[in-house]
C-alpha atoms as a PDB file:
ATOM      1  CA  UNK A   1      80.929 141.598-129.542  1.00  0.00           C
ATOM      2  CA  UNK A   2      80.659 140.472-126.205  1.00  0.00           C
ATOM      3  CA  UNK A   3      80.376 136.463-124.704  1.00  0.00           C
ATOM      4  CA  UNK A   4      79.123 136.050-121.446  1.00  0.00           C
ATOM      5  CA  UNK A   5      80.106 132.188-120.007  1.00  0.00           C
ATOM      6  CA  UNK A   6      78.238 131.120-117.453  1.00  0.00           C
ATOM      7  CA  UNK A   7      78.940 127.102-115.843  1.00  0.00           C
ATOM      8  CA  UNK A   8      75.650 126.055-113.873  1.00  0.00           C
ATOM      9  CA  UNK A   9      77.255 123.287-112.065  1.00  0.00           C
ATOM     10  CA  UNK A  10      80.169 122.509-113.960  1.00  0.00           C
ATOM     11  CA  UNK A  11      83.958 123.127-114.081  1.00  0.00           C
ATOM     12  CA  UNK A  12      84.848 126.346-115.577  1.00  0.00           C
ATOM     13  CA  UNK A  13      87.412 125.306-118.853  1.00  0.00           C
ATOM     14  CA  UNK A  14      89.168 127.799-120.283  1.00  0.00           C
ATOM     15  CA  UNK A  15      89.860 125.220-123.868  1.00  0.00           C
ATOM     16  CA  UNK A  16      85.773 124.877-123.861  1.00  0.00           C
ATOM     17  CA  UNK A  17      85.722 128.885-123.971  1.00  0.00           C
ATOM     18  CA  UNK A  18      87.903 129.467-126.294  1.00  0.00           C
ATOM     19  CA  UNK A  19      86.466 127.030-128.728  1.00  0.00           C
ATOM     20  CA  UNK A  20      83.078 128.259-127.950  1.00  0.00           C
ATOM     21  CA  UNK A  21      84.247 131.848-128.777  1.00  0.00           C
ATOM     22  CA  UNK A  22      86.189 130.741-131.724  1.00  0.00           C
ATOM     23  CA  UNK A  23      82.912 129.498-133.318  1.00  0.00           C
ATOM     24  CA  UNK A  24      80.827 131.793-132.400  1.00  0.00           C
ATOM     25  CA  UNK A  25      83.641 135.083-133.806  1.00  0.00           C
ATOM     26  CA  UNK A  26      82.586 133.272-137.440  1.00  0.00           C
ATOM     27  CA  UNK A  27      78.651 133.746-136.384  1.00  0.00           C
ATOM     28  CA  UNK A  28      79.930 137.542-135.786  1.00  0.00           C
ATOM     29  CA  UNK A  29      82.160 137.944-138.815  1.00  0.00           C
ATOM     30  CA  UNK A  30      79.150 136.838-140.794  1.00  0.00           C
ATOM     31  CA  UNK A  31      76.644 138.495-139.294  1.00  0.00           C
ATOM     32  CA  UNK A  32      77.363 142.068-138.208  1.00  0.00           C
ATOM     33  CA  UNK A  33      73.814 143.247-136.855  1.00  0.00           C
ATOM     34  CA  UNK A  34      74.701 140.627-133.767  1.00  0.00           C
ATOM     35  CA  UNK A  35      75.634 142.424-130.213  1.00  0.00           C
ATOM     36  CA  UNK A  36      76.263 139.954-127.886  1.00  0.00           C
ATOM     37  CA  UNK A  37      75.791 136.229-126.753  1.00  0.00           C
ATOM     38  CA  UNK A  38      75.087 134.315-123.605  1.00  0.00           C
ATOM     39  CA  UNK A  39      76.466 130.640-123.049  1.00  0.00           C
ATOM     40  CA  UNK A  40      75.349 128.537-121.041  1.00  0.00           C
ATOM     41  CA  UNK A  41      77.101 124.982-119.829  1.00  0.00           C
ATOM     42  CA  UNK A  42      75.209 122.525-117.697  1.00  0.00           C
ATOM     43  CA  UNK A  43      74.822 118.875-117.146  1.00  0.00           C
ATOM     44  CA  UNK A  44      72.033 116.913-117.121  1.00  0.00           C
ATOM     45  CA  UNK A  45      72.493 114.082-113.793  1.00  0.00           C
ATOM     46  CA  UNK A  46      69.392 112.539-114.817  1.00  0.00           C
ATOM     47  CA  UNK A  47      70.187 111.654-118.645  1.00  0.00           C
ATOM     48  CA  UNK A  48      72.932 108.620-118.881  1.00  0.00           C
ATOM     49  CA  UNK A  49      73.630 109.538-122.293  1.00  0.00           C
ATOM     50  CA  UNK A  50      73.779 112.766-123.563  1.00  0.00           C
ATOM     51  CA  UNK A  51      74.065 114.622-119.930  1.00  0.00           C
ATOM     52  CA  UNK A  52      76.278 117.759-121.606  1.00  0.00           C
ATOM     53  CA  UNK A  53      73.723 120.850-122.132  1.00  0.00           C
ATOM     54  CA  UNK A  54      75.347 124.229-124.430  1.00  0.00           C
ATOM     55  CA  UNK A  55      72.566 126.490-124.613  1.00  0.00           C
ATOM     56  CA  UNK A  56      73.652 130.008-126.644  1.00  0.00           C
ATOM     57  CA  UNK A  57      71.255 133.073-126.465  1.00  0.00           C
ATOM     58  CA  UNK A  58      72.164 135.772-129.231  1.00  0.00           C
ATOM     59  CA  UNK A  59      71.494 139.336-128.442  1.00  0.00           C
ATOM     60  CA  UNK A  60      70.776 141.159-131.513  1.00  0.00           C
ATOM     61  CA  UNK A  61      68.086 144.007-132.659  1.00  0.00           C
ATOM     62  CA  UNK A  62      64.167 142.689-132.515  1.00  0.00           C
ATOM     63  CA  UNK A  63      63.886 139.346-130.018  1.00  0.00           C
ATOM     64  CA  UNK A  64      66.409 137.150-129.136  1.00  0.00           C
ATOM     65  CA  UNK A  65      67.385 133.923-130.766  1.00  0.00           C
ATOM     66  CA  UNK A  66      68.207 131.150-128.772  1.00  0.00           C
ATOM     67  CA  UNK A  67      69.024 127.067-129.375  1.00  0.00           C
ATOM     68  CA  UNK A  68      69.832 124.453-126.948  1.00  0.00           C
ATOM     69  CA  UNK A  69      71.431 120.805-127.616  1.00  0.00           C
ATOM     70  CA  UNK A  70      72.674 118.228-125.462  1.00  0.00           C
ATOM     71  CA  UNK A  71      75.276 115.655-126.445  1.00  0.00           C
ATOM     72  CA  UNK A  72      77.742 113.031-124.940  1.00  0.00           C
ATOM     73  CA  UNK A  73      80.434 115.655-125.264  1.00  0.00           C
ATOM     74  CA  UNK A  74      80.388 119.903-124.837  1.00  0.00           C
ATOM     75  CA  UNK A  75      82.589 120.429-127.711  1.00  0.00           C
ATOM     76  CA  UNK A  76      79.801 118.357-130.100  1.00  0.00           C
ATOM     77  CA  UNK A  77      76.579 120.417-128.446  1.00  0.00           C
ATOM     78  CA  UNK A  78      78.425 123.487-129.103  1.00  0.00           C
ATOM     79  CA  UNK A  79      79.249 122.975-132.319  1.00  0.00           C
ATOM     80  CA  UNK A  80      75.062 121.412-133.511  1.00  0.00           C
ATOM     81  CA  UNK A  81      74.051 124.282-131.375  1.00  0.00           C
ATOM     82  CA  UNK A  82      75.717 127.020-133.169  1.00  0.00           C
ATOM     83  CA  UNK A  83      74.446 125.450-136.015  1.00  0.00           C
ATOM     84  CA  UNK A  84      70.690 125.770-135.237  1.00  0.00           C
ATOM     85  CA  UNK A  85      71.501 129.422-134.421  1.00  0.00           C
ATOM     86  CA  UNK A  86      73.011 129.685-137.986  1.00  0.00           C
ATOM     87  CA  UNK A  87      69.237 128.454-139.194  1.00  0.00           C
ATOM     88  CA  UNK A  88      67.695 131.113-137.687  1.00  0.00           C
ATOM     89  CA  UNK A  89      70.304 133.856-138.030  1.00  0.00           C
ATOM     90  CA  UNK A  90      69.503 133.055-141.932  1.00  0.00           C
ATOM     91  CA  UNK A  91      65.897 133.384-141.826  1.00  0.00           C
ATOM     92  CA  UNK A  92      66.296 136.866-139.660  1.00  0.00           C
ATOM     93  CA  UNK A  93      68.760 137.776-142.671  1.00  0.00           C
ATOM     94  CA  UNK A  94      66.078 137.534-145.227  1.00  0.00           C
ATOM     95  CA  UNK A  95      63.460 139.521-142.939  1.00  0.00           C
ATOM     96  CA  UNK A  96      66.238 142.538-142.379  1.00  0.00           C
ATOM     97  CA  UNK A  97      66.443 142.245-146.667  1.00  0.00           C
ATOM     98  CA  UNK A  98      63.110 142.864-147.118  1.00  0.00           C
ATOM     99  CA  UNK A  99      62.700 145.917-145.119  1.00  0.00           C
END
């Protein structure tokens, strides 16, 4: 399992890692056909509100799943982001089960 972090024009934060990385090691332990995932942290100067972008991109076998969200806070995009991944890691799941 690998987790590339990348910080377009943010801070790096080593807590926002971690807890990234802790979340995502359950998306791992649950799924083993994943190989890898790419995060993404940016923020939005034109959006008042919700300005904090997480965008994840899972590498696994067949295409690539990726979700996006953007909240008032990192820790809250992460977390609904990781979610929608979840969605679609589940509906891959019953494709592989067919086969």
């Amino acid at each position: 399992m690998s987790v590339n972090f990348q910080y377009v024009d943010v801070d790096v934060s080593e807590t926002l890692s971690a807890f990234t990385e802790d979340k995502l090691s359950k998306l791992f332990n649950r799924y083993e056909f994943i190989v890898g995932a790419d995060v993404f942290f940016k923020k939005d100067n034109n959006e008042p509100e919700d300005n904090k972008i997480c965008n994840i991109r899972l590498s696994l076998p067949g295409p690539r799943l990726f979700a996006t969200s953007n909240k008032k806070q990192y820790e809250v995009a992460v977390r609904e982001t990781i979610s929608d991944l979840e969605r679609q890691l589940k509906k891959r799941k019953e494709v592989y089960k067919t086969h």
